[in-house]
N, C-alpha and C. Protein backbone atom coordinates (compact mmCIF):
# COMPACT_ATOMS: atom_id res chain seq x y z
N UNK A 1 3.78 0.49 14.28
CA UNK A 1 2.77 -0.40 14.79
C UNK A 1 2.21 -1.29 13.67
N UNK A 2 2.07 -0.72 12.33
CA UNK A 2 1.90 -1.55 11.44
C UNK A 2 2.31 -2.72 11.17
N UNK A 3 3.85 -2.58 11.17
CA UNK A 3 4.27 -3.43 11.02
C UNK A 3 4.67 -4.64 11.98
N UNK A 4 4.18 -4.53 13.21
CA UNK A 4 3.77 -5.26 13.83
C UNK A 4 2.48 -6.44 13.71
N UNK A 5 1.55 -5.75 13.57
CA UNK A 5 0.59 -6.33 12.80
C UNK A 5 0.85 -6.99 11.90
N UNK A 6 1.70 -6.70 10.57
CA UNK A 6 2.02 -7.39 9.43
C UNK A 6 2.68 -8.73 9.98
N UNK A 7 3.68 -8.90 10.95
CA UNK A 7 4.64 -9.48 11.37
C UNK A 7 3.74 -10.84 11.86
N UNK A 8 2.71 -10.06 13.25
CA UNK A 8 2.01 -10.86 13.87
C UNK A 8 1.05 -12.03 13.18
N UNK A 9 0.97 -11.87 12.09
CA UNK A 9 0.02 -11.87 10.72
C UNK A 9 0.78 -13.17 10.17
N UNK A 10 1.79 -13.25 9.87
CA UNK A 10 2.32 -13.72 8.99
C UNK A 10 3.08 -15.21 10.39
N UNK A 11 3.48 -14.56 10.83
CA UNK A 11 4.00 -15.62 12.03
C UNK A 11 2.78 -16.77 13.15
N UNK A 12 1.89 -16.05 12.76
CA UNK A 12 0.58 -16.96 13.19
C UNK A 12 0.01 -17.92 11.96
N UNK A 13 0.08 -16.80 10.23
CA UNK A 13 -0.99 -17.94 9.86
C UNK A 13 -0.14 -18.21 8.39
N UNK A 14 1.06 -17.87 8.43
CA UNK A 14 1.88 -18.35 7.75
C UNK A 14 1.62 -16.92 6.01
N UNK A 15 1.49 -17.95 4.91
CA UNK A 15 1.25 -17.03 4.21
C UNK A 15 -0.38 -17.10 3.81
N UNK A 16 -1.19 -17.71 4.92
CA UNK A 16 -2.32 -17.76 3.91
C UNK A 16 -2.89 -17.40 4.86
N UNK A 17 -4.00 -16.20 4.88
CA UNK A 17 -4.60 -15.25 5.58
C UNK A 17 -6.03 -16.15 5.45
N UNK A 18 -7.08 -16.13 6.17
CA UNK A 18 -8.08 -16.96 6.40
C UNK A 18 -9.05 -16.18 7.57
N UNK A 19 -10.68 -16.31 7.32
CA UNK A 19 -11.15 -15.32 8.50
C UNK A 19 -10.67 -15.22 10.15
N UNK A 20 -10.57 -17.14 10.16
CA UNK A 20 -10.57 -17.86 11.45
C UNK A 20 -8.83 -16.59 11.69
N UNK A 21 -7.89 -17.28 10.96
CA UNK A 21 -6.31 -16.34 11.45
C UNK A 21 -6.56 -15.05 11.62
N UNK A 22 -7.61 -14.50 10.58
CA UNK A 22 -7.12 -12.83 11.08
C UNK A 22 -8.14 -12.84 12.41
N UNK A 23 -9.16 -13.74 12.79
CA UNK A 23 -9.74 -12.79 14.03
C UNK A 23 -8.70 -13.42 15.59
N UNK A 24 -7.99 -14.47 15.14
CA UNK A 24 -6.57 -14.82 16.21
C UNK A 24 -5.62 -13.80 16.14
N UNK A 25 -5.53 -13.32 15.03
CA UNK A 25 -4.20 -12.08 15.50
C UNK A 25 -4.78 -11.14 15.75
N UNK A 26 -6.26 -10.51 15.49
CA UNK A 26 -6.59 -9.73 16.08
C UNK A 26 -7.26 -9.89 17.58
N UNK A 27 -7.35 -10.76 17.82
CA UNK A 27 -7.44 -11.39 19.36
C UNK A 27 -6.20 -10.93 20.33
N UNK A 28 -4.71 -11.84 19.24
CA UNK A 28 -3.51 -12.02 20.17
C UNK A 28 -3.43 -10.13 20.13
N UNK A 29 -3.70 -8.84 19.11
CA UNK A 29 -3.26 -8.17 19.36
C UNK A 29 -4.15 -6.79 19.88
N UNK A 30 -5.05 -7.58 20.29
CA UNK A 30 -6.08 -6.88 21.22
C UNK A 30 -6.97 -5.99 20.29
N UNK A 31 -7.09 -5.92 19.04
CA UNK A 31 -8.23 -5.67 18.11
C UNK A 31 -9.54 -5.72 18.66
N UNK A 32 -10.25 -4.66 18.14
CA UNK A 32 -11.79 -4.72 18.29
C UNK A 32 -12.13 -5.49 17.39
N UNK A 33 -12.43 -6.49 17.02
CA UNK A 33 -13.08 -7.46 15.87
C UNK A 33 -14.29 -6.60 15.43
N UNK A 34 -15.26 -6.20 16.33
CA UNK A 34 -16.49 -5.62 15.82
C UNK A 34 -16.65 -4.55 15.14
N UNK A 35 -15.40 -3.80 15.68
CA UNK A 35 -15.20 -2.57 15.08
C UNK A 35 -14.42 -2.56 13.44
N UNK A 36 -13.46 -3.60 13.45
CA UNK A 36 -12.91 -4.24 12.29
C UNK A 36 -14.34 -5.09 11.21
N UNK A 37 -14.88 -5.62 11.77
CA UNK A 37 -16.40 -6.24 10.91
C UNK A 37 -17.25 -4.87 10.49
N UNK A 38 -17.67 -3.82 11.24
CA UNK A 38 -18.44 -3.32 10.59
C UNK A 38 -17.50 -2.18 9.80
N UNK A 39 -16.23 -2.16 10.09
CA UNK A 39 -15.50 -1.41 9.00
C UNK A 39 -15.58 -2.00 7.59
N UNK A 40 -15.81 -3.18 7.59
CA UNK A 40 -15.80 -4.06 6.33
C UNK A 40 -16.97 -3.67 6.06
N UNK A 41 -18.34 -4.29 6.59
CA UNK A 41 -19.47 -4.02 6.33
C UNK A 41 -19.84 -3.22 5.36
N UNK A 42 -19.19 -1.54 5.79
CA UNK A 42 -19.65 -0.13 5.52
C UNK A 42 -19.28 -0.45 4.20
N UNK A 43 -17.90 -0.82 3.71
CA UNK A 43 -17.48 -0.54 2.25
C UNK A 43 -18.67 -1.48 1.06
N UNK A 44 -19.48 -2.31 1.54
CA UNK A 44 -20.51 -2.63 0.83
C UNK A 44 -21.80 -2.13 0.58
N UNK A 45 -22.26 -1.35 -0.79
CA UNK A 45 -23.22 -0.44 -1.03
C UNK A 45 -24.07 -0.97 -0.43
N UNK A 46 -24.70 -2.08 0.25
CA UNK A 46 -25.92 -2.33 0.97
C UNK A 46 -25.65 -2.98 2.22
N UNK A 47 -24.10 -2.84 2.27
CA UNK A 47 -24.10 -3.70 3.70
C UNK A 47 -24.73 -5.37 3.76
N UNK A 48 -24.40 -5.60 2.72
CA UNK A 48 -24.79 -7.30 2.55
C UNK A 48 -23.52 -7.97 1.82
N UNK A 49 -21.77 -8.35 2.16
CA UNK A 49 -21.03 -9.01 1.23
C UNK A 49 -21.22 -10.03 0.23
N UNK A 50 -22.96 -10.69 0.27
CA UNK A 50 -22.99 -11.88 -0.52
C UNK A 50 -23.54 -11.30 -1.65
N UNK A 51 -24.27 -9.74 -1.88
CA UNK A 51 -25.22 -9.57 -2.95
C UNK A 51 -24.53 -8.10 -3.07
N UNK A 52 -23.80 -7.02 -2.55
CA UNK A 52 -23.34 -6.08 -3.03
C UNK A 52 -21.94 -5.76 -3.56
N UNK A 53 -22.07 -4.87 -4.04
CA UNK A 53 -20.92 -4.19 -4.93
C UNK A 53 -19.82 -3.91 -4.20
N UNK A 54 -18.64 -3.80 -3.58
CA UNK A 54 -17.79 -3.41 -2.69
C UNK A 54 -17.15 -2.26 -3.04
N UNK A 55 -17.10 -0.76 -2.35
CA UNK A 55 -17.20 0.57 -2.94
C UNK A 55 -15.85 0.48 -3.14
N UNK A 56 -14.53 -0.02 -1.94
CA UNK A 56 -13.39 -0.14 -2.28
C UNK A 56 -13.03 -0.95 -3.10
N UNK A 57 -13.11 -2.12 -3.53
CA UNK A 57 -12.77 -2.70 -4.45
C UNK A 57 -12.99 -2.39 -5.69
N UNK A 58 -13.89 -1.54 -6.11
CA UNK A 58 -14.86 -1.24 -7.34
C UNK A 58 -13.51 0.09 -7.68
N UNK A 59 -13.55 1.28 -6.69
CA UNK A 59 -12.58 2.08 -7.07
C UNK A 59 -11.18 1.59 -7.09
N UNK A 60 -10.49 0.46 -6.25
CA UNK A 60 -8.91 -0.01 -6.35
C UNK A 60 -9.18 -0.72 -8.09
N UNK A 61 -10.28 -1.50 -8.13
CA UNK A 61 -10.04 -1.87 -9.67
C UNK A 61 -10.17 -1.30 -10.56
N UNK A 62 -11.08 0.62 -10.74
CA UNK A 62 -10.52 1.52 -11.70
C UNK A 62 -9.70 2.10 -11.71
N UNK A 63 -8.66 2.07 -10.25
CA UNK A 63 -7.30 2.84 -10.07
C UNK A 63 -6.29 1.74 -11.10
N UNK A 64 -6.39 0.66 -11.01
CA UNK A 64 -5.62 -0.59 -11.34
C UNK A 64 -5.83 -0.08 -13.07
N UNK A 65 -6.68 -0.17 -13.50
CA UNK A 65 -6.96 -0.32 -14.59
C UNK A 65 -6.55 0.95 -15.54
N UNK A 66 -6.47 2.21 -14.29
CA UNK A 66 -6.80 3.58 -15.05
C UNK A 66 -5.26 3.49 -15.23
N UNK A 67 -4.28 3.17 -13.76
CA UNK A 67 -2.96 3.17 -13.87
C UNK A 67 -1.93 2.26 -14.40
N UNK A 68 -2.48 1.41 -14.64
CA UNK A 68 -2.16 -0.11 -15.17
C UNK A 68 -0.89 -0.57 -14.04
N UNK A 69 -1.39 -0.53 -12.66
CA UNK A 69 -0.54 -1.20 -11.90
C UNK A 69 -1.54 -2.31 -11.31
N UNK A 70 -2.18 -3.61 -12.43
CA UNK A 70 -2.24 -4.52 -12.04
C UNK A 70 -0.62 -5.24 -12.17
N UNK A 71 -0.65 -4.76 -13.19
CA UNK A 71 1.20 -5.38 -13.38
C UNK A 71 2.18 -5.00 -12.17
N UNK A 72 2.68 -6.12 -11.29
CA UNK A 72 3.07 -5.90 -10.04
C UNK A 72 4.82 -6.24 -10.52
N UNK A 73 5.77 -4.94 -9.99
CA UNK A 73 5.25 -4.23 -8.69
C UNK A 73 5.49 -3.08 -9.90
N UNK A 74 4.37 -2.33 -9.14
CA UNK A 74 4.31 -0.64 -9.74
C UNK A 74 3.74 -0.15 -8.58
N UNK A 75 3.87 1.44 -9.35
CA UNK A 75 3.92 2.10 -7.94
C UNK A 75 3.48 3.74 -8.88
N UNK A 76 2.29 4.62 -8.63
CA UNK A 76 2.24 5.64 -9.63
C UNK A 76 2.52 6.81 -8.63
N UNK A 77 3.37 7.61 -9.64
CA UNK A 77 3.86 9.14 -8.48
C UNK A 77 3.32 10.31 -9.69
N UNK A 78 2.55 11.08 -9.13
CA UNK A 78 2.20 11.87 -10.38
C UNK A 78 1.49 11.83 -11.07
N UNK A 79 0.39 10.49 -10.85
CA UNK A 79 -0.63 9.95 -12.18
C UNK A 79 0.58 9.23 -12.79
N UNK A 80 2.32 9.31 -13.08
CA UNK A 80 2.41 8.53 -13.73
C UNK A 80 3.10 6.99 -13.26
N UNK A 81 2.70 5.87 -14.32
CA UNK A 81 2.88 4.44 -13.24
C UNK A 81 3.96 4.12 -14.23
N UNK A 82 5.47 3.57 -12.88
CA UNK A 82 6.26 2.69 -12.92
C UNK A 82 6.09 1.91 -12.67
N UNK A 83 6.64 0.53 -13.54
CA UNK A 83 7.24 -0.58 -13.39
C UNK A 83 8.58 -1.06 -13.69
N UNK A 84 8.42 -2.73 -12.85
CA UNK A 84 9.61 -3.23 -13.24
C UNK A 84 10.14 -3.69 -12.09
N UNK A 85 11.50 -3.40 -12.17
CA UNK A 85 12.22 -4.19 -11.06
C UNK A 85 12.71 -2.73 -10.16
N UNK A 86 11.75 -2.58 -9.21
CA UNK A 86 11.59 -1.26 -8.24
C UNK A 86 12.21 -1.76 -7.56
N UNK A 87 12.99 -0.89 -6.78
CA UNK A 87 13.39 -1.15 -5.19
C UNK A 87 13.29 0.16 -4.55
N UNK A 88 13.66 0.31 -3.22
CA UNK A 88 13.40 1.42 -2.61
C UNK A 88 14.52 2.10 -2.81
N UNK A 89 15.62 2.29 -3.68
CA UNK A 89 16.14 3.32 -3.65
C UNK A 89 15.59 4.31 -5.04
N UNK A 90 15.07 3.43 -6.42
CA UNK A 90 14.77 3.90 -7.34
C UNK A 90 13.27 4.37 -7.12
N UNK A 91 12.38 3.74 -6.05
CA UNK A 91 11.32 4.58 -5.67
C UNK A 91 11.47 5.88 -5.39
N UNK A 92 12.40 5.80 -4.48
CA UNK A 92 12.77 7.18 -3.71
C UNK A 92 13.31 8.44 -4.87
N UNK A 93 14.26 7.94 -5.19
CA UNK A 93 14.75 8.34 -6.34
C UNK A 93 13.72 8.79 -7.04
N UNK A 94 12.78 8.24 -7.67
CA UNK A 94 11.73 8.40 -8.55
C UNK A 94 10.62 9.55 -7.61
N UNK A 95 10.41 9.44 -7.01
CA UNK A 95 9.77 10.15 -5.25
C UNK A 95 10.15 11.93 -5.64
N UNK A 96 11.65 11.69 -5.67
CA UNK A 96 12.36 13.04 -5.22
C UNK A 96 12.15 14.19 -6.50
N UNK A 97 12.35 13.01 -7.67
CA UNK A 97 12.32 13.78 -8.64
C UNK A 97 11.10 14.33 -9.37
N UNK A 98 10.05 13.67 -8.42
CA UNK A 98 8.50 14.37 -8.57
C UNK A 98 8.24 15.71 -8.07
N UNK A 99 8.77 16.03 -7.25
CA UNK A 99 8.58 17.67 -6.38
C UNK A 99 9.25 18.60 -7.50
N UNK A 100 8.57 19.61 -7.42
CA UNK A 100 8.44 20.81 -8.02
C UNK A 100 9.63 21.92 -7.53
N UNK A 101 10.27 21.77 -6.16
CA UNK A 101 11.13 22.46 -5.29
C UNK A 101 11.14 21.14 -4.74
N UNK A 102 12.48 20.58 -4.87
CA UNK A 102 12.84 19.23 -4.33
C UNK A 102 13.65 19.49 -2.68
N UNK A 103 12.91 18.61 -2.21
CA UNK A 103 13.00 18.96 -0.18
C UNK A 103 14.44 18.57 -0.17
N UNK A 104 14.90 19.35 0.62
CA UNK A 104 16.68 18.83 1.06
C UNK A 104 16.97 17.57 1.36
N UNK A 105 16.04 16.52 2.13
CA UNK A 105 16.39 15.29 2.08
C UNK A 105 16.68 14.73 1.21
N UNK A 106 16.62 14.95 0.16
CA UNK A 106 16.17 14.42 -1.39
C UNK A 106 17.66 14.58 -1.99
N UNK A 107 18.23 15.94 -1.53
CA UNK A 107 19.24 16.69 -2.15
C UNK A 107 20.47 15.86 -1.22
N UNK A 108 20.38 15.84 0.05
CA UNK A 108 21.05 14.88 1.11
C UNK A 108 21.33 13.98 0.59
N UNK A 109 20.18 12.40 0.35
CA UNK A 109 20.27 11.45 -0.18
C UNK A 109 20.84 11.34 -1.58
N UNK A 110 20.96 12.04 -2.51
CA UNK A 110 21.17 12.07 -3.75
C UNK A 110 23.03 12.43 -3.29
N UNK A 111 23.50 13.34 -2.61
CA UNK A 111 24.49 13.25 -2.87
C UNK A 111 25.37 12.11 -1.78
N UNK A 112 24.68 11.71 -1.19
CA UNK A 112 25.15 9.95 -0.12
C UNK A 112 25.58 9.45 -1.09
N UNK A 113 24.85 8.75 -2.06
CA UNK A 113 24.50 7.90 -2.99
C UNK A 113 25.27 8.54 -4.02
N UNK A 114 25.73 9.56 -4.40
CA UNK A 114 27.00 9.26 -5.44
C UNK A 114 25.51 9.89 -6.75
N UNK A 115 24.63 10.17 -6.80
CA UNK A 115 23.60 10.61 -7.77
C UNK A 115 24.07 11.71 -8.42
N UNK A 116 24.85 12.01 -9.90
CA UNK A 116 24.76 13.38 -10.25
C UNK A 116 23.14 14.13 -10.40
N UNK A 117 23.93 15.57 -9.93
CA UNK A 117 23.08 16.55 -9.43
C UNK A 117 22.82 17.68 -10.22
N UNK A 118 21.83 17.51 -10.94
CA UNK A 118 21.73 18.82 -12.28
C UNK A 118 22.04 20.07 -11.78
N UNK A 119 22.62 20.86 -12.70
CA UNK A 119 22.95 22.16 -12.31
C UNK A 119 21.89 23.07 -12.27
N UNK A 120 21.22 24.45 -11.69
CA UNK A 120 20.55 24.94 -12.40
C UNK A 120 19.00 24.90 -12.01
């Protein structure tokens, strides 16, 4: 369903997101607007966007900073942050080899893909 949204998003207001576009796709996709406004609202320590602090933004910019994935694209698994030229197989890849007892999908995909497989 997300990605519906994303889709609907992008095919209405092109690449430039604007209040007027998002409350049309949330119109065309039957969104509560009000319920979407005071979700925004809440994340401001006083509930005022022109004079408060924004609680999410305040913590995404010490996550950014703590992980240093302002540098795009990164992606942190573990506390620790990759970059570079990611794609979703070296995510995954990178994903699998975070588990402690690595899940059989992992073990599946790795041998699709031709991945040597440590012994041991």
């Amino acid at each position: 369903m997300y990605f519906e949204y994303i889709s609907r998003a992008h095919e209405v207001c092109g690449t430039r997101l604007t209040r007027e576009c998002s409350e049309l796709v949330m119109k065309n996709l039957q969104i509560d607007q009000e319920i979407v406004e005071k979700c925004v609202l809440d994340t401001f320590e006083g509930g005022d966007p022109s004079v408060d602090d924004n609680l999410v933004l305040r913590e995404s910019a010490a996550l950014w900073n703590e992980y240093g994935t302002f540098l795009y694209p990164a992606i942190v698994i573990n506390d620790m942050t990759f970059r570079g030229r990611l794609n979703p197989e070296n995510v995954y890849e990178a994903v699998c080899a975070s588990f402690r007892h690595e899940p059989k999908e992992c073990r599946a995909w790795q041998m699709q893909e031709g991945i040597p497989i440590p012994k041991g």
